[in-house]
N, C-alpha and C. Protein backbone atom coordinates (compact mmCIF):
# COMPACT_ATOMS: atom_id res chain seq x y z
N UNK A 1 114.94 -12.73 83.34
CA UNK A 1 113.53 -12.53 83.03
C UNK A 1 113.41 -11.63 81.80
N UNK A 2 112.34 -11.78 80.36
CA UNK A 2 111.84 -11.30 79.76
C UNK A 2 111.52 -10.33 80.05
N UNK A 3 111.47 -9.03 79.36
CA UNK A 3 110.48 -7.93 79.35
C UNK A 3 110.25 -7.00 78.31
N UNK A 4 109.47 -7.07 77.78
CA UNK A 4 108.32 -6.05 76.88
C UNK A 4 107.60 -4.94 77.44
N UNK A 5 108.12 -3.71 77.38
CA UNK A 5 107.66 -2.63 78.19
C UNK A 5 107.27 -1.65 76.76
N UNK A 6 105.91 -1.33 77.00
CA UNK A 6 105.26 -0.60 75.72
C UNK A 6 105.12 0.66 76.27
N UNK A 7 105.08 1.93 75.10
CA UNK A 7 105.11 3.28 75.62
C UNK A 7 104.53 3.47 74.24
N UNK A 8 103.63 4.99 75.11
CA UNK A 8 103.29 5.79 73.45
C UNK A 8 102.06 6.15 73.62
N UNK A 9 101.17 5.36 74.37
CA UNK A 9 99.82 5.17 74.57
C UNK A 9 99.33 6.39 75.03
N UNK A 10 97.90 6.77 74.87
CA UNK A 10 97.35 8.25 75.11
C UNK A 10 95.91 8.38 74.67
N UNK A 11 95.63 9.39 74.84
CA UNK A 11 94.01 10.00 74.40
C UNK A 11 94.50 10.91 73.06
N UNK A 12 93.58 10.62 72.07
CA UNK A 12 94.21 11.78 71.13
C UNK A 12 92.43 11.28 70.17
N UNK A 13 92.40 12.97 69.60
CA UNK A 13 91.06 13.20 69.04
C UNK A 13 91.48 12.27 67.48
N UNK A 14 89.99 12.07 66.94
CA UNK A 14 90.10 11.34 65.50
C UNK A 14 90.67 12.21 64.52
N UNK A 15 92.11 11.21 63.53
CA UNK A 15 92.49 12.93 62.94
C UNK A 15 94.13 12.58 63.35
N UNK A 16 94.23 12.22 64.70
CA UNK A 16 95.01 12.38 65.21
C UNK A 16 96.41 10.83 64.95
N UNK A 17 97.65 11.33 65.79
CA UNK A 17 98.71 10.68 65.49
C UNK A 17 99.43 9.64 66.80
N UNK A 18 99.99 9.06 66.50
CA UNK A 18 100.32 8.32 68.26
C UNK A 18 101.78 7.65 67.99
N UNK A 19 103.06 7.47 68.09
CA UNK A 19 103.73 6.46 68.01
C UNK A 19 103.96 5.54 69.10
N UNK A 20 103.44 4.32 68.89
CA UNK A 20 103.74 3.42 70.05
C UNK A 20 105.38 2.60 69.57
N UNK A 21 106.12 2.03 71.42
CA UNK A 21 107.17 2.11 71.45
C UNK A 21 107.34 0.49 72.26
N UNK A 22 108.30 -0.45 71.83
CA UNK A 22 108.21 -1.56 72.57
C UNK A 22 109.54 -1.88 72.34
N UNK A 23 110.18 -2.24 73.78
CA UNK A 23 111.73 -1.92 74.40
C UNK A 23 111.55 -3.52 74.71
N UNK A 24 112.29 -4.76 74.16
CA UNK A 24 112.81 -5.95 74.66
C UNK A 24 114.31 -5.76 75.44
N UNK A 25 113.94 -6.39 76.51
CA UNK A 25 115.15 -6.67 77.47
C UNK A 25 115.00 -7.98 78.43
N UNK A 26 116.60 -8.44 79.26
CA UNK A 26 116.31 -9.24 79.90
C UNK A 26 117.30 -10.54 78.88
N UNK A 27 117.13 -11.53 79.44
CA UNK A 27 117.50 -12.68 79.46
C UNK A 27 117.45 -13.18 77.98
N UNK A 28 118.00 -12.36 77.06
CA UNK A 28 117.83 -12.65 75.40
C UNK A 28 118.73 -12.94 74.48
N UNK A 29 118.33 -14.18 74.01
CA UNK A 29 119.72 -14.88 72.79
C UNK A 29 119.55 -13.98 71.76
N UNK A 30 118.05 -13.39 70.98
CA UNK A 30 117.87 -13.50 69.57
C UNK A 30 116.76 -12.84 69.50
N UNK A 31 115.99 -11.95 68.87
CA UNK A 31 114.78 -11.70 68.49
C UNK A 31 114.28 -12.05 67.08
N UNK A 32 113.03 -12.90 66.86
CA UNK A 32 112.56 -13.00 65.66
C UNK A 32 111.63 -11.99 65.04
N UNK A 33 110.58 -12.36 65.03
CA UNK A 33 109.19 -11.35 65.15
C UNK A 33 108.68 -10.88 65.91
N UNK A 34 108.43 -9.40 65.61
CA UNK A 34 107.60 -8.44 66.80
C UNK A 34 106.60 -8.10 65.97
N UNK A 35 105.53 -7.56 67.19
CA UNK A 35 104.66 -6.97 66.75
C UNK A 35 103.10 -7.09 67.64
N UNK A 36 102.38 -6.43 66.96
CA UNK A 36 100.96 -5.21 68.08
C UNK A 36 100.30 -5.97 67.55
N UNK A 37 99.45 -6.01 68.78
CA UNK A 37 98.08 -6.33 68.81
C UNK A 37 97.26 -5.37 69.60
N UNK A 38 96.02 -5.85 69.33
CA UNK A 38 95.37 -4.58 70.25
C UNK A 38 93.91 -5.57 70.40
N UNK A 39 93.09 -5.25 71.80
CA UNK A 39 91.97 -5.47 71.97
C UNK A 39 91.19 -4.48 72.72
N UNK A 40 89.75 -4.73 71.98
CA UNK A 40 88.58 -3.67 71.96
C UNK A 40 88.06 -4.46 73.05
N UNK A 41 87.48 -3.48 73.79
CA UNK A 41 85.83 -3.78 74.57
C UNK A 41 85.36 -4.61 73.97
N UNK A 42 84.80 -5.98 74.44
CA UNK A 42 83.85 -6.42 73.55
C UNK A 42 84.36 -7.77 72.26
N UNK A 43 85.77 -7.44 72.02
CA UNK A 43 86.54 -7.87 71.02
C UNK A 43 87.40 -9.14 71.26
N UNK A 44 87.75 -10.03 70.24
CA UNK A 44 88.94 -10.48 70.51
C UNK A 44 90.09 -9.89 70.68
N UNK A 45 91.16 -10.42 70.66
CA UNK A 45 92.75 -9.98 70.34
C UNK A 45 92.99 -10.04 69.04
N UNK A 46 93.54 -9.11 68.77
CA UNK A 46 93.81 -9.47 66.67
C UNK A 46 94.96 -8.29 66.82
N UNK A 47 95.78 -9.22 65.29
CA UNK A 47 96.85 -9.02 64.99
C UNK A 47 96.77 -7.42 64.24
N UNK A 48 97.63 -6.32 64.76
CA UNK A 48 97.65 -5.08 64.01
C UNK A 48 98.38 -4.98 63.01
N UNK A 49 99.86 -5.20 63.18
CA UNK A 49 100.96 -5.36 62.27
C UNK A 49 101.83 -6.35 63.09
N UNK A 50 102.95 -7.06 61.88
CA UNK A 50 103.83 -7.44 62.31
C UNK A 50 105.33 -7.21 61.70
N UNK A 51 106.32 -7.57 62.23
CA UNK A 51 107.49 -7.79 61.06
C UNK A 51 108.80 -8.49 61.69
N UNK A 52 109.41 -9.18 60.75
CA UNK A 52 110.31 -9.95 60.80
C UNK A 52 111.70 -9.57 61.08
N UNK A 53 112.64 -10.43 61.54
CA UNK A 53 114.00 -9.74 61.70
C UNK A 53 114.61 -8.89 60.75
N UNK A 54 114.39 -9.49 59.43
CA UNK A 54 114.42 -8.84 57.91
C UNK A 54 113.93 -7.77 57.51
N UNK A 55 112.39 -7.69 58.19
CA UNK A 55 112.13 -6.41 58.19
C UNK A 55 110.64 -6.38 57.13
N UNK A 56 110.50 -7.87 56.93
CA UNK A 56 109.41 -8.16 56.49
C UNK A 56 108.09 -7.46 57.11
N UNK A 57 107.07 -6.95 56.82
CA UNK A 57 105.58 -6.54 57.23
C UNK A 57 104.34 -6.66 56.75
N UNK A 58 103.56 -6.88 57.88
CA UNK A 58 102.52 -7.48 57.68
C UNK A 58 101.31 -6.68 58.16
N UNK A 59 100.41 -6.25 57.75
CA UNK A 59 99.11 -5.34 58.51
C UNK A 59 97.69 -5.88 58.26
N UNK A 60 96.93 -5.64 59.34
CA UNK A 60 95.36 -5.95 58.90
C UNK A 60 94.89 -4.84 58.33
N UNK A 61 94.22 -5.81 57.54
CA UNK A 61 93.33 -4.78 56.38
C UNK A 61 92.97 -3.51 57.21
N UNK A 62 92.17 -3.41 58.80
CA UNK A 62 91.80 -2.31 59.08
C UNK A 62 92.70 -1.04 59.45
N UNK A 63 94.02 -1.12 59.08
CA UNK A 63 95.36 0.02 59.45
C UNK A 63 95.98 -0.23 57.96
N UNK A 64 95.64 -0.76 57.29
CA UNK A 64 96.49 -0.55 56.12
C UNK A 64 96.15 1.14 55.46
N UNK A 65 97.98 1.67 55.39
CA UNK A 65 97.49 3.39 54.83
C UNK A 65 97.94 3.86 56.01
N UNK A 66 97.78 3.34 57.06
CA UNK A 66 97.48 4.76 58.39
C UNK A 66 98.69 3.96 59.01
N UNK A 67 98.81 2.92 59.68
CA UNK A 67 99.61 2.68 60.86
C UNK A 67 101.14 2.34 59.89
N UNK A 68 102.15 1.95 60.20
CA UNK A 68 103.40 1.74 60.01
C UNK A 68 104.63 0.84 61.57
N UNK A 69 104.68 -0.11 60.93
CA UNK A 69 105.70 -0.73 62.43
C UNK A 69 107.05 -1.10 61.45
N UNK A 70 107.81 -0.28 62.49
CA UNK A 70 109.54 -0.81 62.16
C UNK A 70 109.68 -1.00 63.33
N UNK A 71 111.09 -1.08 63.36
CA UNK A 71 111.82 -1.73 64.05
C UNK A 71 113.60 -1.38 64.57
N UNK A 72 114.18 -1.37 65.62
CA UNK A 72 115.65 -1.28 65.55
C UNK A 72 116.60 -2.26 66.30
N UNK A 73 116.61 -3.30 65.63
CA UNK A 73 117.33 -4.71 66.10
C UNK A 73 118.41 -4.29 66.88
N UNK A 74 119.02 -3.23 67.05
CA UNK A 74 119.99 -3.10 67.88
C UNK A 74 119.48 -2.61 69.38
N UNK A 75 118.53 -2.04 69.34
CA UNK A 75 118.18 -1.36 70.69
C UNK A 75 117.17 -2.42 70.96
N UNK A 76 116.77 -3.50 70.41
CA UNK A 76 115.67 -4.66 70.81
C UNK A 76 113.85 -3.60 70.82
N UNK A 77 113.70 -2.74 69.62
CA UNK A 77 112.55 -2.38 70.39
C UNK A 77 111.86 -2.11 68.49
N UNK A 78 110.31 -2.10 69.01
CA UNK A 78 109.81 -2.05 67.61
C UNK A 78 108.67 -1.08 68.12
N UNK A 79 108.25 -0.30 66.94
CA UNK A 79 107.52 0.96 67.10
C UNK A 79 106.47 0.69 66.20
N UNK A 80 105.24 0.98 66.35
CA UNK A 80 104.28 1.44 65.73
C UNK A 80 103.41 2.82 65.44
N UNK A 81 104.13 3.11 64.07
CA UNK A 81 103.13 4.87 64.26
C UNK A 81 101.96 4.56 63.47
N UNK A 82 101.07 5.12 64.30
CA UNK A 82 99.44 5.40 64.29
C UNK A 82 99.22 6.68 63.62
N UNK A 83 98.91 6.88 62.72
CA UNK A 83 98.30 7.78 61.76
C UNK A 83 96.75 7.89 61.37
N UNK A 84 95.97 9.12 60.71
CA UNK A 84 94.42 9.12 60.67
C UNK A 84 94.11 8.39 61.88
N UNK A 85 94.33 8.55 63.15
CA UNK A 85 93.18 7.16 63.66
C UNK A 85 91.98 7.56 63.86
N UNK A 86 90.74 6.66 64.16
CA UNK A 86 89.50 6.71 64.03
C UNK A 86 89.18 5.92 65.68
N UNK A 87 88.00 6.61 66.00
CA UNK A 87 87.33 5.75 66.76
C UNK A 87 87.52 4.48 67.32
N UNK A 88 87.11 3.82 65.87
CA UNK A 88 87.39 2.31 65.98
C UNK A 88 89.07 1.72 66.48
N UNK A 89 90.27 2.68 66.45
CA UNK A 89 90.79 2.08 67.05
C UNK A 89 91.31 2.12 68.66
N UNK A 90 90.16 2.48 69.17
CA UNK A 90 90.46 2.25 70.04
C UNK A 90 90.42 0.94 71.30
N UNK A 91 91.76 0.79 72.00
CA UNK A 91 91.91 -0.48 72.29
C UNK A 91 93.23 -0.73 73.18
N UNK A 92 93.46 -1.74 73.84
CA UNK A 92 94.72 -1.70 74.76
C UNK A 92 95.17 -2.92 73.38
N UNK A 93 96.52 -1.76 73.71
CA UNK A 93 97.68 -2.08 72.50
C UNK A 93 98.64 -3.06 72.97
N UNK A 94 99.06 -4.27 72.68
CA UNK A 94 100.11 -5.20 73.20
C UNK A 94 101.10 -4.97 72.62
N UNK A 95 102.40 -5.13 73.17
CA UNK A 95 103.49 -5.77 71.97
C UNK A 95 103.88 -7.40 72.58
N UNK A 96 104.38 -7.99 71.13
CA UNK A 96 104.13 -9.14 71.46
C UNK A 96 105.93 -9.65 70.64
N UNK A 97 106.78 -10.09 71.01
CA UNK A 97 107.89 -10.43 70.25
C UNK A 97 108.20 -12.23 70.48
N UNK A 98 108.34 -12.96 69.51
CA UNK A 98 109.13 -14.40 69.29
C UNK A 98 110.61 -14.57 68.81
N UNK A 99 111.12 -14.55 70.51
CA UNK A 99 112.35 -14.69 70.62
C UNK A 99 113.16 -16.41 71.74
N UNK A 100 114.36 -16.21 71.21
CA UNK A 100 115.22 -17.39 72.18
C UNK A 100 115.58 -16.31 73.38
N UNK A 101 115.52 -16.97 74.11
CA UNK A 101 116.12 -16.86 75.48
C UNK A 101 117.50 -17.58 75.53
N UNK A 102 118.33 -16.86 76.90
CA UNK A 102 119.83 -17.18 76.49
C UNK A 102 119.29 -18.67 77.00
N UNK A 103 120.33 -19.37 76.61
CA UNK A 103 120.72 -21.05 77.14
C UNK A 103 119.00 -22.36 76.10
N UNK A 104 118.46 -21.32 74.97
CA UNK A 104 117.09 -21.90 74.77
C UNK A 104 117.49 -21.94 73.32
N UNK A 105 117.02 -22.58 72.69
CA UNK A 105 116.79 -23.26 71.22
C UNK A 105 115.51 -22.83 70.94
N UNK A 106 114.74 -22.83 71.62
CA UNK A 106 113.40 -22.72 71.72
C UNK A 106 112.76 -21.14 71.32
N UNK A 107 111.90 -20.96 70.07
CA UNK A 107 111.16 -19.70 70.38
C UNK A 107 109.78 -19.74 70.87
N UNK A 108 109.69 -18.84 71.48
CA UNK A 108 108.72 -18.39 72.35
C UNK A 108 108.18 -16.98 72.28
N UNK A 109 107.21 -17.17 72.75
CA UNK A 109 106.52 -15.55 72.45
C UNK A 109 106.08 -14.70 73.79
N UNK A 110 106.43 -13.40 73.67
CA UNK A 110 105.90 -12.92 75.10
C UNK A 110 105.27 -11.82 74.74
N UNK A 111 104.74 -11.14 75.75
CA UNK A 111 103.87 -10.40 75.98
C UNK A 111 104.11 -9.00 76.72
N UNK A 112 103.91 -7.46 76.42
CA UNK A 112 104.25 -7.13 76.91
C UNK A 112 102.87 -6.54 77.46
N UNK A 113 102.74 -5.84 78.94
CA UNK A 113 101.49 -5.05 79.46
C UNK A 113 100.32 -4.39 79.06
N UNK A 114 100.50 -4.34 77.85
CA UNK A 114 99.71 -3.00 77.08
C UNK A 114 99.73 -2.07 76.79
N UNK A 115 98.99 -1.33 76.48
CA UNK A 115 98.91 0.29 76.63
C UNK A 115 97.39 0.88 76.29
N UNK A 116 97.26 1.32 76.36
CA UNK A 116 96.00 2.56 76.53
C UNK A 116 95.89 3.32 75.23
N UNK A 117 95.15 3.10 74.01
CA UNK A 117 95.03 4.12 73.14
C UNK A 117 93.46 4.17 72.93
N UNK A 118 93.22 5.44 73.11
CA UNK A 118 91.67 5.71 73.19
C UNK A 118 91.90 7.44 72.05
N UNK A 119 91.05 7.11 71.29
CA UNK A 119 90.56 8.20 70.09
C UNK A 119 89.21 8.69 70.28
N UNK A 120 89.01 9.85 70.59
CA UNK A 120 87.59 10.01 70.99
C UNK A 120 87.79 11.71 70.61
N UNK A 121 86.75 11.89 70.50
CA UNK A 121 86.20 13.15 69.97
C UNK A 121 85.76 14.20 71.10
């Protein structure tokens, strides 16, 4: 079995800093792309950052400057630090990675639980 277990998540005033933490384990040939999402009250799901095995990255316009996601292909886990955050981001944070599974050709994407980041004053 897959698993995506996210850490990091918290209450922290606007101003403030957060690093979120996402640990792949389980039943794994390969990891491709990881990476956060987050959804608001009210909101869709949308893409925060992403990045590639390479190390490629990708951010939405609304964290560009503030957030940052790497990565450490050896320990299977990719991090996102949260910098300036504001209000607005607050939201349950996913990590999301497209990987093979052992005995699979196939990529697939999973999901991990969430997390809790709330910025409030």
């Amino acid at each position: 079995q897959v698993q995506l277990v996210e850490s990091g998540g918290g209450l922290v005033q606007p101003g403030g800093s957060l690093r979120l933490s996402c640990a792949a384990s389980g039943s794994i040939f390969s990891i491709n792309a990881m990476g956060w999402y987050r959804q608001a009250p009210g909101k869709e799901r949308e893409l925060v950052a992403a990045i590639t095995s390479g190390g490629s990255t990708n951010y939405a316009d609304s964290v560009k400057g503030r957030f940052t996601i790497s990565r450490d292909n050896a320990k299977n886990t990719v991090y996102l630090q949260m910098n300036s955050l504001k209000p607005e981001d607050t939201a349950v944070y996913y990590c999301n990675a497209g990987l093979r599974k052992l005995l699979s050709t196939q990529i697939n994407y999973y999901w991990g639980q969430g997390t809790q980041v709330t910025v409030s004053s």
